[in-house]
C-alpha atoms as a PDB file:
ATOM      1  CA  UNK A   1     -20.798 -28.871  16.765  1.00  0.00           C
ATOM      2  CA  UNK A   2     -20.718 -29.628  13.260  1.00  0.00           C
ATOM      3  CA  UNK A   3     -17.831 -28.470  11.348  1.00  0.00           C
ATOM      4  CA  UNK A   4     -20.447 -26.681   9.017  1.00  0.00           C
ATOM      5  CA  UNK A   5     -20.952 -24.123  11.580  1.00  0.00           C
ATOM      6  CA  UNK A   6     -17.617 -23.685  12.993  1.00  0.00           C
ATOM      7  CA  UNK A   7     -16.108 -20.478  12.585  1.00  0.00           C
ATOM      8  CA  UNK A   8     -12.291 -18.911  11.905  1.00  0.00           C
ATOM      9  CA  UNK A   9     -11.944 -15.032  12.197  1.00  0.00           C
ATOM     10  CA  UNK A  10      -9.279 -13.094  10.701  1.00  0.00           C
ATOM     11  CA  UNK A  11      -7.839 -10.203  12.248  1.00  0.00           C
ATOM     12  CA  UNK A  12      -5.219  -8.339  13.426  1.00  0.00           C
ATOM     13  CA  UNK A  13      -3.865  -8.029  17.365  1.00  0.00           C
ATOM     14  CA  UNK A  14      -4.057  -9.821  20.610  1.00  0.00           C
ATOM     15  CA  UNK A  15      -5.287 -13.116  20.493  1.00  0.00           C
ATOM     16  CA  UNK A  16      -8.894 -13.650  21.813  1.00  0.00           C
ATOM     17  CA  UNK A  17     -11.532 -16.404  21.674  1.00  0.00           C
ATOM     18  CA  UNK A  18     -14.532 -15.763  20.065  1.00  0.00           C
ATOM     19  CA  UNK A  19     -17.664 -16.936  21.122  1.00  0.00           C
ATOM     20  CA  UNK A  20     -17.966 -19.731  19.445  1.00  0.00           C
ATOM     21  CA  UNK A  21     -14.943 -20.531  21.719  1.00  0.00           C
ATOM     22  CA  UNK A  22     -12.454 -20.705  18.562  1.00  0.00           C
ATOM     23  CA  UNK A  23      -9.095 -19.125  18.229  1.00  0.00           C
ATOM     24  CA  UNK A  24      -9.134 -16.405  15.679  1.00  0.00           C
ATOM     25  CA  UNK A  25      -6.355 -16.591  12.984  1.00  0.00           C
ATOM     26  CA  UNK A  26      -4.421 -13.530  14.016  1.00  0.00           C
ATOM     27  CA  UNK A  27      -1.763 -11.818  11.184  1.00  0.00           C
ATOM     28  CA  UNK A  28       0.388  -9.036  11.868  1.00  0.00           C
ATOM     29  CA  UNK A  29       0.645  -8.653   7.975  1.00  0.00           C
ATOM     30  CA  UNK A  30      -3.070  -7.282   8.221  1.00  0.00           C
ATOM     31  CA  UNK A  31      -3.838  -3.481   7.981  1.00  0.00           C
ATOM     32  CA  UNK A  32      -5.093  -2.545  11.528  1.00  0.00           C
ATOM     33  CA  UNK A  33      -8.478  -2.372  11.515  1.00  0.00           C
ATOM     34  CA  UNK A  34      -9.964   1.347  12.378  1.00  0.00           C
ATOM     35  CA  UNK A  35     -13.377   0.501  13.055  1.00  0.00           C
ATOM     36  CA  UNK A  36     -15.089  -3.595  15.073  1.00  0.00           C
ATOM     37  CA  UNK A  37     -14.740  -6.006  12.727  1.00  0.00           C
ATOM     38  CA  UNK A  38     -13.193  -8.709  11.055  1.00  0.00           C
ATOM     39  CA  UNK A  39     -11.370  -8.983   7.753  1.00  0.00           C
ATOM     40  CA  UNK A  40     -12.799 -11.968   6.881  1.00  0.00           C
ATOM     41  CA  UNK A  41     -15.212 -14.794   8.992  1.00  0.00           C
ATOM     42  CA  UNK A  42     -15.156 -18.471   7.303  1.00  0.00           C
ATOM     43  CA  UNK A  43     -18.022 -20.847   8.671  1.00  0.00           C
ATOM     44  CA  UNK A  44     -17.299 -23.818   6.713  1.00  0.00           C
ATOM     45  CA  UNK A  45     -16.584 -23.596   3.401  1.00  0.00           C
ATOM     46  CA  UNK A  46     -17.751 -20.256   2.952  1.00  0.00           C
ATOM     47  CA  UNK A  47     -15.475 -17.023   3.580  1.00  0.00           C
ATOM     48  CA  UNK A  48     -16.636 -13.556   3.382  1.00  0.00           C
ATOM     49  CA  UNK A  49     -14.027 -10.943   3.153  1.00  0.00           C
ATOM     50  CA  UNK A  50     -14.697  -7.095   4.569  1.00  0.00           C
ATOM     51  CA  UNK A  51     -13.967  -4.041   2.190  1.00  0.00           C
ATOM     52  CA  UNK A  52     -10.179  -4.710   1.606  1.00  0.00           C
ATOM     53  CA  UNK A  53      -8.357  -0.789   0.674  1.00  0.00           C
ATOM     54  CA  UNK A  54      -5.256   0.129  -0.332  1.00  0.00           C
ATOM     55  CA  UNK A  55      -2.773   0.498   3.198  1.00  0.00           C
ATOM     56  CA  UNK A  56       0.119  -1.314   4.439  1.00  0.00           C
ATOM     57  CA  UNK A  57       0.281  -3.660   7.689  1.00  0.00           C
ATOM     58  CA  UNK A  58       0.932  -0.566   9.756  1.00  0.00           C
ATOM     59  CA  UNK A  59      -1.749   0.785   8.419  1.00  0.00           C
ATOM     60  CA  UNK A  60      -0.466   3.869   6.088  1.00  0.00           C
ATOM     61  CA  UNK A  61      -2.181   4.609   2.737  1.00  0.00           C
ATOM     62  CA  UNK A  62      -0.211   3.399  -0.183  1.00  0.00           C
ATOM     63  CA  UNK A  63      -0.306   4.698  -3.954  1.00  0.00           C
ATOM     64  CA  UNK A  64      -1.665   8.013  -3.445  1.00  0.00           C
ATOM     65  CA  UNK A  65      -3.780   9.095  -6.852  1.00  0.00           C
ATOM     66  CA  UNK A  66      -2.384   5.851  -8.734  1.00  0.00           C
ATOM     67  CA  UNK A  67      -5.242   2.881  -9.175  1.00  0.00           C
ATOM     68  CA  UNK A  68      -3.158   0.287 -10.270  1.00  0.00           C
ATOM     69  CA  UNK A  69      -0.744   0.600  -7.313  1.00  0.00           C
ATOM     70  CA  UNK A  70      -3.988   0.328  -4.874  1.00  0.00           C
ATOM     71  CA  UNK A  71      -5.822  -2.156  -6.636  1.00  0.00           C
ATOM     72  CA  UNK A  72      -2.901  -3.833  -6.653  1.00  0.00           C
ATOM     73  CA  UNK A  73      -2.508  -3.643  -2.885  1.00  0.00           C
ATOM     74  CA  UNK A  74      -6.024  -3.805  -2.443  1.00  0.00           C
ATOM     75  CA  UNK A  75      -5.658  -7.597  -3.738  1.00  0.00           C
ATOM     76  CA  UNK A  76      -3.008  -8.433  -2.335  1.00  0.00           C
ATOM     77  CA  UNK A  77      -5.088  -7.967   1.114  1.00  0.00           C
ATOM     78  CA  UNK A  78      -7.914 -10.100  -0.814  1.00  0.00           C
ATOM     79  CA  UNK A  79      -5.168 -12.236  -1.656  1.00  0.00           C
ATOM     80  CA  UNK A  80      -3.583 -12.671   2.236  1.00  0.00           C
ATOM     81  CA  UNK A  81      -7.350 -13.027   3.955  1.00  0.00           C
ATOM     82  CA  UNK A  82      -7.890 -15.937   1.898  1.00  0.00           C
ATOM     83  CA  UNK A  83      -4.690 -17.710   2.595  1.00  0.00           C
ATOM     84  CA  UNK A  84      -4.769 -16.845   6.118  1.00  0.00           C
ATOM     85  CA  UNK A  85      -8.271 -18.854   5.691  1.00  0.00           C
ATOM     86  CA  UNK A  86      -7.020 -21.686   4.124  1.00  0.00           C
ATOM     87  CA  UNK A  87      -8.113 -20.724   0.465  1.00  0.00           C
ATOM     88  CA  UNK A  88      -6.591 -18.720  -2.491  1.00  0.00           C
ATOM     89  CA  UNK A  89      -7.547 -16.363  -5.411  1.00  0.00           C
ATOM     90  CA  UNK A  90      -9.378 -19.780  -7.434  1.00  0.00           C
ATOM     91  CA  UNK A  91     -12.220 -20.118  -4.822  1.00  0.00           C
ATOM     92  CA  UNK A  92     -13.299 -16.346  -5.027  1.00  0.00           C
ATOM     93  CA  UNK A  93     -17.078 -16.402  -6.262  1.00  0.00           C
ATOM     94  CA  UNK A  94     -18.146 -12.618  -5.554  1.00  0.00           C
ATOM     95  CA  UNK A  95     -16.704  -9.298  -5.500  1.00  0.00           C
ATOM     96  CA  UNK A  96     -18.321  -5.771  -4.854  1.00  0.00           C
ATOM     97  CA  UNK A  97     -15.672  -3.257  -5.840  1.00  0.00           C
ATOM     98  CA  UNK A  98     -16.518   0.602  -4.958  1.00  0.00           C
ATOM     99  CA  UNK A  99     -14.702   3.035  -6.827  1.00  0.00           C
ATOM    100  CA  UNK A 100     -14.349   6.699  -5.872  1.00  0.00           C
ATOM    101  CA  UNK A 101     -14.466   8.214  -9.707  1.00  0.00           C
ATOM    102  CA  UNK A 102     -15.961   5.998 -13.176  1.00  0.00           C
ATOM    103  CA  UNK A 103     -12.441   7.779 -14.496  1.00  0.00           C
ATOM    104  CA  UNK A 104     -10.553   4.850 -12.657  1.00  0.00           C
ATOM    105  CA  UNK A 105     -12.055   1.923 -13.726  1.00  0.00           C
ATOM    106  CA  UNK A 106     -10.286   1.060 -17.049  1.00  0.00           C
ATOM    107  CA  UNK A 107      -6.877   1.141 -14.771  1.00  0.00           C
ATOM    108  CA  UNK A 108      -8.713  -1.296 -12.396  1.00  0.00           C
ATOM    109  CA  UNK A 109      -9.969  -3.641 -14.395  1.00  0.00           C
ATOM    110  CA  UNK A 110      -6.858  -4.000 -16.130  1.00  0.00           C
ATOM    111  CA  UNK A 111      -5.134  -4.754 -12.995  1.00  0.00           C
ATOM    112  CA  UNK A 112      -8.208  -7.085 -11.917  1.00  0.00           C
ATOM    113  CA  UNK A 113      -7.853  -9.530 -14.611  1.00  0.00           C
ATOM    114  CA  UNK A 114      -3.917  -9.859 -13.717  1.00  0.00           C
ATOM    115  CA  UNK A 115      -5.597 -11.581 -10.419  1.00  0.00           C
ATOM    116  CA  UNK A 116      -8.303 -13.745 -11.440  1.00  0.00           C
ATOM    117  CA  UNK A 117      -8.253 -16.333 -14.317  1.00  0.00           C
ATOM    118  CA  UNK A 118     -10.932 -16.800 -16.238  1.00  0.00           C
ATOM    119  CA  UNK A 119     -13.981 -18.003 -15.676  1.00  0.00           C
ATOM    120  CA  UNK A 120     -14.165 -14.405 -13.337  1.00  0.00           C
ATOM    121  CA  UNK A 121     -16.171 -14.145 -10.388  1.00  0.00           C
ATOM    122  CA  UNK A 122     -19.562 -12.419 -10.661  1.00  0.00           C
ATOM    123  CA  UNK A 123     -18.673  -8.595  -9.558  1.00  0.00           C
ATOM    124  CA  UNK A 124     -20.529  -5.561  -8.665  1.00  0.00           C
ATOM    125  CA  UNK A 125     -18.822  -2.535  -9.010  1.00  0.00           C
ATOM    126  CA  UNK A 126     -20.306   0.815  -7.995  1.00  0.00           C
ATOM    127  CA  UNK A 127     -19.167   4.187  -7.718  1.00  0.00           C
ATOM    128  CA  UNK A 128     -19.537   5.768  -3.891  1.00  0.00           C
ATOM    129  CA  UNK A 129     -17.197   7.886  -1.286  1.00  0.00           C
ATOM    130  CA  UNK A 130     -14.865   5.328   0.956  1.00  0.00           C
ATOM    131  CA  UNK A 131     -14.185   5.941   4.552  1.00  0.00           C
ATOM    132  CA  UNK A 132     -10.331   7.130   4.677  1.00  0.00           C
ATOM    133  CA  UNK A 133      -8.969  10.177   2.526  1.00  0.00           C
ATOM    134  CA  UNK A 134      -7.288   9.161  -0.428  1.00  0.00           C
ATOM    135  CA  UNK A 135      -9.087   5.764  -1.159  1.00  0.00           C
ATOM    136  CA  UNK A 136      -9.853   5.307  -5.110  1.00  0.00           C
ATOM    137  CA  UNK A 137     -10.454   1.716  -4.260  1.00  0.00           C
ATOM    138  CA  UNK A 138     -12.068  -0.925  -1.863  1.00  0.00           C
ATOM    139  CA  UNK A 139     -12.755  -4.579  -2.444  1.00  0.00           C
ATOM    140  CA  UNK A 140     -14.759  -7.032  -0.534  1.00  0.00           C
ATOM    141  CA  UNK A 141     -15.175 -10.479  -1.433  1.00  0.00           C
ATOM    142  CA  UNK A 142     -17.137 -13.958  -1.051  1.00  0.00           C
ATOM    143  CA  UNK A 143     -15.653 -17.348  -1.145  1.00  0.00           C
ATOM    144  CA  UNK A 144     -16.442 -20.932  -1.503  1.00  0.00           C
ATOM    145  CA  UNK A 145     -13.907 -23.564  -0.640  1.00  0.00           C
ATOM    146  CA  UNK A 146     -13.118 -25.565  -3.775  1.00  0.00           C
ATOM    147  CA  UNK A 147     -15.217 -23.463  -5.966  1.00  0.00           C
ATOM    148  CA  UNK A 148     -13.093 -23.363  -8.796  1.00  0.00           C
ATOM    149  CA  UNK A 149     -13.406 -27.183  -9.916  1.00  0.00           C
ATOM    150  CA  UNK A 150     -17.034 -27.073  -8.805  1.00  0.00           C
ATOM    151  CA  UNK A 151     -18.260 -23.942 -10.651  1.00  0.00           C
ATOM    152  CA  UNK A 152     -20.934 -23.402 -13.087  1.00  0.00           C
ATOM    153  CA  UNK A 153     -20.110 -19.815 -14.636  1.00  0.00           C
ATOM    154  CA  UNK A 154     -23.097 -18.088 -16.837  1.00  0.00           C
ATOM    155  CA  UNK A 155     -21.022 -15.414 -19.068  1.00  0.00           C
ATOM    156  CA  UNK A 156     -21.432 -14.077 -22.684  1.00  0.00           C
ATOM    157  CA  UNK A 157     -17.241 -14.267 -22.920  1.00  0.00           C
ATOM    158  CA  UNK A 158     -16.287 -17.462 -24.782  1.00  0.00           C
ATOM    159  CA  UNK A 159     -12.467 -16.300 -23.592  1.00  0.00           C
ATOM    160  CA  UNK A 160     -13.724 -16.947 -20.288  1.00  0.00           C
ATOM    161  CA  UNK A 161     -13.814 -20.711 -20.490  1.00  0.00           C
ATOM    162  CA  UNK A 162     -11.082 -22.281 -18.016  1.00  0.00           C
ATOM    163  CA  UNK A 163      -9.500 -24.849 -20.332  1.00  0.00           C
ATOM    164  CA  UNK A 164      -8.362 -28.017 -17.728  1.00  0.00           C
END
């Protein structure tokens, strides 16, 4: 099988083989999952990264009512699924960040840009209800192996420009 299609999972627990008859990558530094699924599947040199929130690897809410402290943790998650897949913070291409209240998202965008250097990724964020009590914040993410050198960025920010 090509190497285009192979697949890594990332999770946390027992070791399994997936069906494509790979080992998944298996960290107990991950937040146990509450609901079937992965928090992140690379197939090549793409990764895509589930909604990443604000709890600890045994799986307890952290920050209560303070945005920076979960988007701060929130990234940190972003941060670990992509190292855990071979990749870091550079190669990020796409987020979708859902906040639980517009009043929030100065404080998370401040704490946003300490994570990603400019050129940003393209983001989406959107206001909505999250799954667990006490969420103000969940991130999910796409991305691309090597991206950073290889990027072409569209932006109206000429601060944005990565010098080399």
């Amino acid at each position: 099988m090509s190497s285009l299609y192979r697949k890594t999972f990332v999770y946390r627990g027992a070791s399994d083989v997936t069906k494509s008859g790979q080992e998944p990558t298996y960290s107990d530094k991950l937040a146990p999952g509450l609901a079937s699924y992965a928090h992140g599947v690379r197939v090549g040199d793409l990764l895509y990264i589930s909604g990443q929130v604000r709890t600890d690897a045994q799986g307890r809410l952290v920050g209560a009512g303070d945005m920076a402290v979960q988007t701060r943790q929130t990234l940190a998650h972003l941060r670990l699924v992509l190292e855990l897949a071979g990749m870091g913070m550079d190669d990020v291409v796409k987020t979708t960040v859902m906040l639980t209240d517009w009043r929030y998202y100065a404080a998370y965008n401040a704490v946003y840009r300490e994570h990603f250097a400019p050129p940003y990724p393209a983001r989406s964020t959107v206001c909505s209800s999250l799954a667990q009590k006490g969420l103000l914040i969940e991130i999910s993410a796409i991305a691309v192996a090597g991206a950073s050198p290889s990027a072409v960025v569209a932006t109206n920010d000429s601060r944005a420009v990565r010098s080399t």
